[in-house]
PDB file of N, CA and C in Angstrom:
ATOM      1  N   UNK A   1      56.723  98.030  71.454  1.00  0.00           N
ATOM      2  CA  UNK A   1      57.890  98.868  71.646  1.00  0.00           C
ATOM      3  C   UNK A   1      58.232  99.095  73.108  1.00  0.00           C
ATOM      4  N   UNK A   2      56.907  99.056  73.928  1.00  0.00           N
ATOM      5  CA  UNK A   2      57.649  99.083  75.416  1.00  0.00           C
ATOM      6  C   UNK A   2      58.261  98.014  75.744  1.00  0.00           C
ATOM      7  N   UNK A   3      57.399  97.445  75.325  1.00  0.00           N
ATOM      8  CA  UNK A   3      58.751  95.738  76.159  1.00  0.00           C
ATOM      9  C   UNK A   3      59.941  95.697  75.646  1.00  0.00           C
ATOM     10  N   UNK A   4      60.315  96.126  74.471  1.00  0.00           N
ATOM     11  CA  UNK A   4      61.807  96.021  74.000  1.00  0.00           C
ATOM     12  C   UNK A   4      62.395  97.224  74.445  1.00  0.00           C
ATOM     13  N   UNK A   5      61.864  98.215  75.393  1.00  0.00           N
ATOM     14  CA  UNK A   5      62.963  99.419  75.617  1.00  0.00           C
ATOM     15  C   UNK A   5      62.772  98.999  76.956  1.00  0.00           C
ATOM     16  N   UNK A   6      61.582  98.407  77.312  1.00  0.00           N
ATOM     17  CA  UNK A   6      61.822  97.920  79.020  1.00  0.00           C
ATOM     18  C   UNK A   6      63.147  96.513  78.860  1.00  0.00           C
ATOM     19  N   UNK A   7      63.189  95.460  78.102  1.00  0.00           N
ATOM     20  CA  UNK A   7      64.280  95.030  77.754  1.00  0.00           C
ATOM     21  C   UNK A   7      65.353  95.247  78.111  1.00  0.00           C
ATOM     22  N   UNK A   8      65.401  96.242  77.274  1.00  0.00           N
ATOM     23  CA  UNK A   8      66.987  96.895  76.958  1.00  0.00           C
ATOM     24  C   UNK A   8      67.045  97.991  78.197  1.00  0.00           C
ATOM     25  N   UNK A   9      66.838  98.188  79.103  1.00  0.00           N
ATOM     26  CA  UNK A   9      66.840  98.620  80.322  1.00  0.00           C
ATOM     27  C   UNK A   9      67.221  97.860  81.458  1.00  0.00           C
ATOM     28  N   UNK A  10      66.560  96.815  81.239  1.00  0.00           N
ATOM     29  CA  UNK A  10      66.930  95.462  82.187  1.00  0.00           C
ATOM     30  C   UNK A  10      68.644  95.225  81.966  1.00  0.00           C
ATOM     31  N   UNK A  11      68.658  94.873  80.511  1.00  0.00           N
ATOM     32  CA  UNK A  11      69.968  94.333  80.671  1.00  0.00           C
ATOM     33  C   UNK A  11      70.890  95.543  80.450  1.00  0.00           C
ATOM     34  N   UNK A  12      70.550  97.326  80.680  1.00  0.00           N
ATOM     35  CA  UNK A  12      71.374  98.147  80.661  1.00  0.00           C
ATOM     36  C   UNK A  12      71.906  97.639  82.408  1.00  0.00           C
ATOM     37  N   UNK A  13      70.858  97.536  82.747  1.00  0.00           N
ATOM     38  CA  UNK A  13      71.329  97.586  84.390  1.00  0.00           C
ATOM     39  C   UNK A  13      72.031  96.410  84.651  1.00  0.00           C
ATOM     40  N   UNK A  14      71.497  95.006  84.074  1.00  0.00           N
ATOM     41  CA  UNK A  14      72.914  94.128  84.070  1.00  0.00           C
ATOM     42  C   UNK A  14      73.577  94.538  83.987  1.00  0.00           C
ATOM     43  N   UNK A  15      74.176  94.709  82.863  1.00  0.00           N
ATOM     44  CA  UNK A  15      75.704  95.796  83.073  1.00  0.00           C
ATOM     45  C   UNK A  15      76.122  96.257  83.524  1.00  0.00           C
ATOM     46  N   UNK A  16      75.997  97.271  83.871  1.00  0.00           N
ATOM     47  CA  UNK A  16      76.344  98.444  84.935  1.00  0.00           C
ATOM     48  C   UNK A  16      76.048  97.936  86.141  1.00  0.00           C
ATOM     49  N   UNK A  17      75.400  96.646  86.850  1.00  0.00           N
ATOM     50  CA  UNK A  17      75.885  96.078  87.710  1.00  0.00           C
ATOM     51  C   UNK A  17      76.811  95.307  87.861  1.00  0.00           C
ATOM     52  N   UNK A  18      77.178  94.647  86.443  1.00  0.00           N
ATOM     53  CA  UNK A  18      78.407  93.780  86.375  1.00  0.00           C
ATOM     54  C   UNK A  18      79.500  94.581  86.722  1.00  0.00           C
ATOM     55  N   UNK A  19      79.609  96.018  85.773  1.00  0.00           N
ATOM     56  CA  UNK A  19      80.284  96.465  85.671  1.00  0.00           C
ATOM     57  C   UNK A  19      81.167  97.360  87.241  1.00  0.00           C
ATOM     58  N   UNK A  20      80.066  96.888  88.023  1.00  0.00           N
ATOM     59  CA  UNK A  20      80.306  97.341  89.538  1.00  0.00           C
ATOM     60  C   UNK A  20      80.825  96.125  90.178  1.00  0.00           C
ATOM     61  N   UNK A  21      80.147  94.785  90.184  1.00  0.00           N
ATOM     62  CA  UNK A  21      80.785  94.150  90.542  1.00  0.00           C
ATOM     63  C   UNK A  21      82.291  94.029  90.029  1.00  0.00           C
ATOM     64  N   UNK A  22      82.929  94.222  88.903  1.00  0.00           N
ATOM     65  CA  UNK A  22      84.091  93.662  88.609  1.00  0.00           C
ATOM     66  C   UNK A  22      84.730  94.738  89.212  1.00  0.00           C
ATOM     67  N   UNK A  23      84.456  96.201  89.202  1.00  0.00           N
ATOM     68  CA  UNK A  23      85.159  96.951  89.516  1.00  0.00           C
ATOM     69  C   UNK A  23      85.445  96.700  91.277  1.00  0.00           C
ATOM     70  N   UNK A  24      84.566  96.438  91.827  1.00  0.00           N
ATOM     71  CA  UNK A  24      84.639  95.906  93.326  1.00  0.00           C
ATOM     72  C   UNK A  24      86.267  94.886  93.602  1.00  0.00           C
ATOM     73  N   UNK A  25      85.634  94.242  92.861  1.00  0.00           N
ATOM     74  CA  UNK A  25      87.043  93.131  92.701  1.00  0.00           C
ATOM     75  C   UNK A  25      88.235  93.365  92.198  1.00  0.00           C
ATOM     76  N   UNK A  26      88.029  94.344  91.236  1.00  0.00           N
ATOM     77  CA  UNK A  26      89.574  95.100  91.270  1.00  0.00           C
ATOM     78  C   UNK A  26      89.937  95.620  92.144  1.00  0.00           C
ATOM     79  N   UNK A  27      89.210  96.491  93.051  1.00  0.00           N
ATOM     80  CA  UNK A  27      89.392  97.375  94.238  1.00  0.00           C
ATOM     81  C   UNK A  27      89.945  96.626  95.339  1.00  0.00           C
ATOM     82  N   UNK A  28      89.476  95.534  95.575  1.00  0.00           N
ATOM     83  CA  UNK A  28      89.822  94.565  96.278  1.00  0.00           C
ATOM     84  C   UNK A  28      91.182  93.620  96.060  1.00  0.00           C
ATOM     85  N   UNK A  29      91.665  92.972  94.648  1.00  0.00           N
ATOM     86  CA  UNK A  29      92.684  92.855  94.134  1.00  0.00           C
ATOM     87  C   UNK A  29      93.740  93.488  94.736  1.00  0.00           C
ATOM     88  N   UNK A  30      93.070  95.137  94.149  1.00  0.00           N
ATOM     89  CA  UNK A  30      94.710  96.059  94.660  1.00  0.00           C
ATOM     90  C   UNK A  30      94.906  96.591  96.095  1.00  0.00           C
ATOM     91  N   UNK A  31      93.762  95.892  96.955  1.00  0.00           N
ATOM     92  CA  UNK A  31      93.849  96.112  98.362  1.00  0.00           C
ATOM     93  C   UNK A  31      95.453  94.646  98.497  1.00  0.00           C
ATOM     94  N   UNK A  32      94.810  93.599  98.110  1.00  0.00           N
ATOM     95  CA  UNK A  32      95.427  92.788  98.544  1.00  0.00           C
ATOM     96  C   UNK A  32      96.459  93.010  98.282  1.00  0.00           C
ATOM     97  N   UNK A  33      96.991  93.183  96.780  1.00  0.00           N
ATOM     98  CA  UNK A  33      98.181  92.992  96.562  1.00  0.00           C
ATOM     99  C   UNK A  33      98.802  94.601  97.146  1.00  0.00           C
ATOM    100  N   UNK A  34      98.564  94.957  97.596  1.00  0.00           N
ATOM    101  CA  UNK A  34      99.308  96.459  98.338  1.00  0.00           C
ATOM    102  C   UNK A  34      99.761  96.197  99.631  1.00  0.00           C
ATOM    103  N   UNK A  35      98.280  95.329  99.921  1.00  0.00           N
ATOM    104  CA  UNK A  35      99.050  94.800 101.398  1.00  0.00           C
ATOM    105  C   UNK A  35     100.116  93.420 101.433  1.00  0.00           C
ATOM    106  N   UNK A  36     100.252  92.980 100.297  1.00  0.00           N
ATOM    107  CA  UNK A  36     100.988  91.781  99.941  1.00  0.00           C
ATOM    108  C   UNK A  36     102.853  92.930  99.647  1.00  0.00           C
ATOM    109  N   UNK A  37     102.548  93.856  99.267  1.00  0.00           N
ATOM    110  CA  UNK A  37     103.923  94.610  98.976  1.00  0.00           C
ATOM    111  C   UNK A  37     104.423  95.284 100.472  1.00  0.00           C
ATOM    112  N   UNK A  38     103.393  95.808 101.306  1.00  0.00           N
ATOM    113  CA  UNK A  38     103.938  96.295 102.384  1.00  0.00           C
ATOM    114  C   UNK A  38     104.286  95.350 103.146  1.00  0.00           C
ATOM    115  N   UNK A  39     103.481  94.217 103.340  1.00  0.00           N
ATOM    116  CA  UNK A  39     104.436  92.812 104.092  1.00  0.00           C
ATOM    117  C   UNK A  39     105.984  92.284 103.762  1.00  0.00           C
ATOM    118  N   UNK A  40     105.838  91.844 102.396  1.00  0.00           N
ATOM    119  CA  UNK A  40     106.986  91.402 101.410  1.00  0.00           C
ATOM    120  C   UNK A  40     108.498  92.915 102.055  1.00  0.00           C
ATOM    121  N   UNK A  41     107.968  94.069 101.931  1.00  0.00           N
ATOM    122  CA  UNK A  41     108.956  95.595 101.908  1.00  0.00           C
ATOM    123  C   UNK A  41     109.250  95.327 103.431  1.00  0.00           C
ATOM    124  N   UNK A  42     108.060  94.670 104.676  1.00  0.00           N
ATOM    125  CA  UNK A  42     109.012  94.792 106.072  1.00  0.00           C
ATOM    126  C   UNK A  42     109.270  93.926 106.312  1.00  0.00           C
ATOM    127  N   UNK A  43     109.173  92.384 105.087  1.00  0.00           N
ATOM    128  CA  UNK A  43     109.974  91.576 106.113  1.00  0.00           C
ATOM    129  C   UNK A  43     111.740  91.317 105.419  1.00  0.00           C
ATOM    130  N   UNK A  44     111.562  92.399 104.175  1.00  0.00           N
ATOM    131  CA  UNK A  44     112.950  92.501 103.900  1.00  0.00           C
ATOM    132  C   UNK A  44     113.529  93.542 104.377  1.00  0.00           C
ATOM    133  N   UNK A  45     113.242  94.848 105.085  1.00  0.00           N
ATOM    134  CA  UNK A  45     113.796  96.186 105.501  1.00  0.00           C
ATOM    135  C   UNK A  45     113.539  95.985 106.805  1.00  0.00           C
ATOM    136  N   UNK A  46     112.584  95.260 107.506  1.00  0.00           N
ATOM    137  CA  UNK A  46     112.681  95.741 109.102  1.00  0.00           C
ATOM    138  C   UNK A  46     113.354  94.051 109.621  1.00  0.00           C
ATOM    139  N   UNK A  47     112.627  92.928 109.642  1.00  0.00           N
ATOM    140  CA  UNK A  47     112.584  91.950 110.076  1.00  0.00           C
ATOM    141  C   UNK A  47     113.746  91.287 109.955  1.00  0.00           C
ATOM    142  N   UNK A  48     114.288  90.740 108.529  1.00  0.00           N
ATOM    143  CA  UNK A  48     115.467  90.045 107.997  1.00  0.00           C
ATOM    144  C   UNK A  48     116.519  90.507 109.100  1.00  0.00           C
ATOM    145  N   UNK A  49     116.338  91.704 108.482  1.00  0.00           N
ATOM    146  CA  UNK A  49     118.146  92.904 108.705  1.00  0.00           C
ATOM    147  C   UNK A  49     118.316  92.404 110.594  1.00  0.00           C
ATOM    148  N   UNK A  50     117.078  92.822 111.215  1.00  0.00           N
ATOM    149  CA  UNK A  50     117.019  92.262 112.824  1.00  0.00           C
ATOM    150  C   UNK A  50     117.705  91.233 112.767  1.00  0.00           C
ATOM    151  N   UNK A  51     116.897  90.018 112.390  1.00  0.00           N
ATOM    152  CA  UNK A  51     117.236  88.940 112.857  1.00  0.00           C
ATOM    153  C   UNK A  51     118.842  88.629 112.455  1.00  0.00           C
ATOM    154  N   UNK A  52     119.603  89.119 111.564  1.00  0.00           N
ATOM    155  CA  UNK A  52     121.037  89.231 111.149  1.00  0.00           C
ATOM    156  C   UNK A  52     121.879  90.038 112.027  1.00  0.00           C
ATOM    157  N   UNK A  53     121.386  91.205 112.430  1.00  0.00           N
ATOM    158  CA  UNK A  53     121.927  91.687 113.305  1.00  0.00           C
ATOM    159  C   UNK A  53     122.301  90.961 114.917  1.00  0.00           C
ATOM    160  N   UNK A  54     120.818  90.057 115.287  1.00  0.00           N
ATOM    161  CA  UNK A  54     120.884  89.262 116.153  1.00  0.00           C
ATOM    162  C   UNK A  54     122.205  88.153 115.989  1.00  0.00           C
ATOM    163  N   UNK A  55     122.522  87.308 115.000  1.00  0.00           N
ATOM    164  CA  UNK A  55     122.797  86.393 114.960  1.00  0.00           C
ATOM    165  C   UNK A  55     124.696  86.801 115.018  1.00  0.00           C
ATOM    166  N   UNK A  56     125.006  88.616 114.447  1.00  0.00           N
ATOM    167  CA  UNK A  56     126.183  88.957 114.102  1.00  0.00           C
ATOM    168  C   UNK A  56     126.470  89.205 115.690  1.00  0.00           C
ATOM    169  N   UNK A  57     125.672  89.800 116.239  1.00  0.00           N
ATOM    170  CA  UNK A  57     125.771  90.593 117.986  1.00  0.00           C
ATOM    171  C   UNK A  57     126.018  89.007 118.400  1.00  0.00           C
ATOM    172  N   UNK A  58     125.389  88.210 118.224  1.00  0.00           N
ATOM    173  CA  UNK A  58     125.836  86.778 119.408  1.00  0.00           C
ATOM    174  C   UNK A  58     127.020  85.879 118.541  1.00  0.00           C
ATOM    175  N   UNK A  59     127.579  86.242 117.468  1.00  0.00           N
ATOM    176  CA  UNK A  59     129.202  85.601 117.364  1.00  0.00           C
ATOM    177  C   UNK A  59     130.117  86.442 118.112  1.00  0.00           C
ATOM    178  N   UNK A  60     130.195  87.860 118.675  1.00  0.00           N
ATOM    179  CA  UNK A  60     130.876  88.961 118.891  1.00  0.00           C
ATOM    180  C   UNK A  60     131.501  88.130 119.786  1.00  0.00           C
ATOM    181  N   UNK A  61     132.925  88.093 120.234  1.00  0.00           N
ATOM    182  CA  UNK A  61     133.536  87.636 121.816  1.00  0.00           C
ATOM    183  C   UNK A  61     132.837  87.936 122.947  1.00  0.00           C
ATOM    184  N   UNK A  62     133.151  87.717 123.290  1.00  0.00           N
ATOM    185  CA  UNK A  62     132.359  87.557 125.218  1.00  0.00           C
ATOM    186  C   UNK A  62     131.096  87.484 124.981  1.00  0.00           C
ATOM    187  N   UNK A  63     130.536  86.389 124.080  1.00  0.00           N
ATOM    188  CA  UNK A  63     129.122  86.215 124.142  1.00  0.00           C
ATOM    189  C   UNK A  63     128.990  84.795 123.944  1.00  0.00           C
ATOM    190  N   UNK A  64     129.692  83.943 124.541  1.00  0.00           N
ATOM    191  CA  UNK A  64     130.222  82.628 124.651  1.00  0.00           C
ATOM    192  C   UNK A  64     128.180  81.697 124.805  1.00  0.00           C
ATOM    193  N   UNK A  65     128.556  80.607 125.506  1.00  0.00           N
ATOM    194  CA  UNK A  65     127.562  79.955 125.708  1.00  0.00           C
ATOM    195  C   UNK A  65     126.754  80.207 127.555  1.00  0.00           C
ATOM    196  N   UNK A  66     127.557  81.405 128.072  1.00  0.00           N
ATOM    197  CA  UNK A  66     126.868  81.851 129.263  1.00  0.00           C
ATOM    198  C   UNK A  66     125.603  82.273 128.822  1.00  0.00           C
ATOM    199  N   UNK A  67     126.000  83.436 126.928  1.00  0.00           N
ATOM    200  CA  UNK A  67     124.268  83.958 127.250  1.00  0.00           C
ATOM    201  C   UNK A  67     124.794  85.450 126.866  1.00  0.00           C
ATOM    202  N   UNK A  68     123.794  85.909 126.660  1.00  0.00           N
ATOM    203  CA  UNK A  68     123.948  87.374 127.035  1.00  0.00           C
ATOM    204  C   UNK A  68     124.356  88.245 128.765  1.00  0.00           C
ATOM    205  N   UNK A  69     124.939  88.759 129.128  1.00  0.00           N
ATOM    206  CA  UNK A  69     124.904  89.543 130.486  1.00  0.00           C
ATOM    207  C   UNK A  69     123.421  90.008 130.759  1.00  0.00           C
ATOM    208  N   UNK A  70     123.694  89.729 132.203  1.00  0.00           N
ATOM    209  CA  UNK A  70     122.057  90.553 132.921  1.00  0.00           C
ATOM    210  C   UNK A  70     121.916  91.659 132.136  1.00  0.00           C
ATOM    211  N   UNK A  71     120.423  92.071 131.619  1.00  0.00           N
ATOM    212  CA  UNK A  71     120.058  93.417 131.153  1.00  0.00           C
ATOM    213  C   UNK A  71     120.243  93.934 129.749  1.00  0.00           C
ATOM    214  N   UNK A  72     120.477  93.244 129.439  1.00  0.00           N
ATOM    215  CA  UNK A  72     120.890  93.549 127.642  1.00  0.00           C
ATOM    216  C   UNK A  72     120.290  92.191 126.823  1.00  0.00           C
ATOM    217  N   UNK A  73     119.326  91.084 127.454  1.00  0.00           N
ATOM    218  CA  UNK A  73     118.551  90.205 126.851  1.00  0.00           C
ATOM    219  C   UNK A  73     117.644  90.505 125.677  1.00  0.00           C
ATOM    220  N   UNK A  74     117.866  90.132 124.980  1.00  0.00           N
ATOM    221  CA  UNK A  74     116.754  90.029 123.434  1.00  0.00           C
ATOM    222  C   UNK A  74     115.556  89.817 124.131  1.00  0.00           C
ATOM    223  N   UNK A  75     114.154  89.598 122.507  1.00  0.00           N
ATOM    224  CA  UNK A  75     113.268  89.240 122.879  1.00  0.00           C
ATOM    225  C   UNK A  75     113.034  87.969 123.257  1.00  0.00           C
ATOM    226  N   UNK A  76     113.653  87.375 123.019  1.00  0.00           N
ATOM    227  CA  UNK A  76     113.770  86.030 123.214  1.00  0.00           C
ATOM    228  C   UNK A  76     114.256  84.990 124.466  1.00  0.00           C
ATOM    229  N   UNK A  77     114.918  86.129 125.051  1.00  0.00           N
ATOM    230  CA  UNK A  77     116.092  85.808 126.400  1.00  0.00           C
ATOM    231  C   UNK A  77     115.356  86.289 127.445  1.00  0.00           C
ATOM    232  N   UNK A  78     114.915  85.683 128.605  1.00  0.00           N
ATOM    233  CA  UNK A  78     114.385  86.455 129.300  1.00  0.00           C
ATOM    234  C   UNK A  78     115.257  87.188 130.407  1.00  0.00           C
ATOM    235  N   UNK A  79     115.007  87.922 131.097  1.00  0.00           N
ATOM    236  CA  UNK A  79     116.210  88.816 131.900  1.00  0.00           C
ATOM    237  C   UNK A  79     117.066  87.484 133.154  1.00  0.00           C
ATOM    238  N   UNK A  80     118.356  88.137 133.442  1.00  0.00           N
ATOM    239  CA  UNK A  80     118.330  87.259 134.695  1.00  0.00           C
ATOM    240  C   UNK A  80     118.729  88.143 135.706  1.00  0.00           C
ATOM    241  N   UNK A  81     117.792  87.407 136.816  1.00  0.00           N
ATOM    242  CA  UNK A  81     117.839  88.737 137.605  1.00  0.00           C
ATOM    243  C   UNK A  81     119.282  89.015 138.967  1.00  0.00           C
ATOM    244  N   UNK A  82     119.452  89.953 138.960  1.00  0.00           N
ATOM    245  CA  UNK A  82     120.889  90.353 139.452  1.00  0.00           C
ATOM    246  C   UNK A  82     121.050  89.660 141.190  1.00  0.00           C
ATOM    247  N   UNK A  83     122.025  89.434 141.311  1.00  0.00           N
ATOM    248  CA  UNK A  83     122.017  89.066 142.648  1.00  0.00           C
ATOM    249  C   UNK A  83     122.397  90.556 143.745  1.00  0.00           C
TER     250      UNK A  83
END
């Protein structure tokens, strides 16, 4: 009788280690996919909308193929410096 309740002890704790491991991996799952929603949420609310805004600001008139004016350069533009 001890070996079958030492047994069934053994594989209680299988369990309840499985049962930790899987839960680990859920935990982890919903790390990812949370950080998969806050990426996906700024590159449609912060990033997109920028780069549209960029592209509407440089059709505007007087923004020909000189460039932007000294001092009002994007990230992209580097300054030019004033004479």
């Amino acid at each position: 009788m001890v070996i079958v309740y030492d047994n069934l002890c053994v594989r209680h704790a299988r369990a309840t280690e499985r049962r930790g491991l899987v839960s680990e991996v859920w935990q982890f799952l919903a790390i990812l996919l949370g950080f998969l929603v806050v990426a996906v949420l700024w590159l449609f609310i912060v990033y997109l909308p920028g780069r549209t805004l960029e592209r509407w600001e440089d059709q505007r008139p007087g923004r020909g193929k000189a460039g932007p004016s000294a001092g009002s350069g994007g990230p992209d533009v580097p300054l030019k410096p004033k004479p």
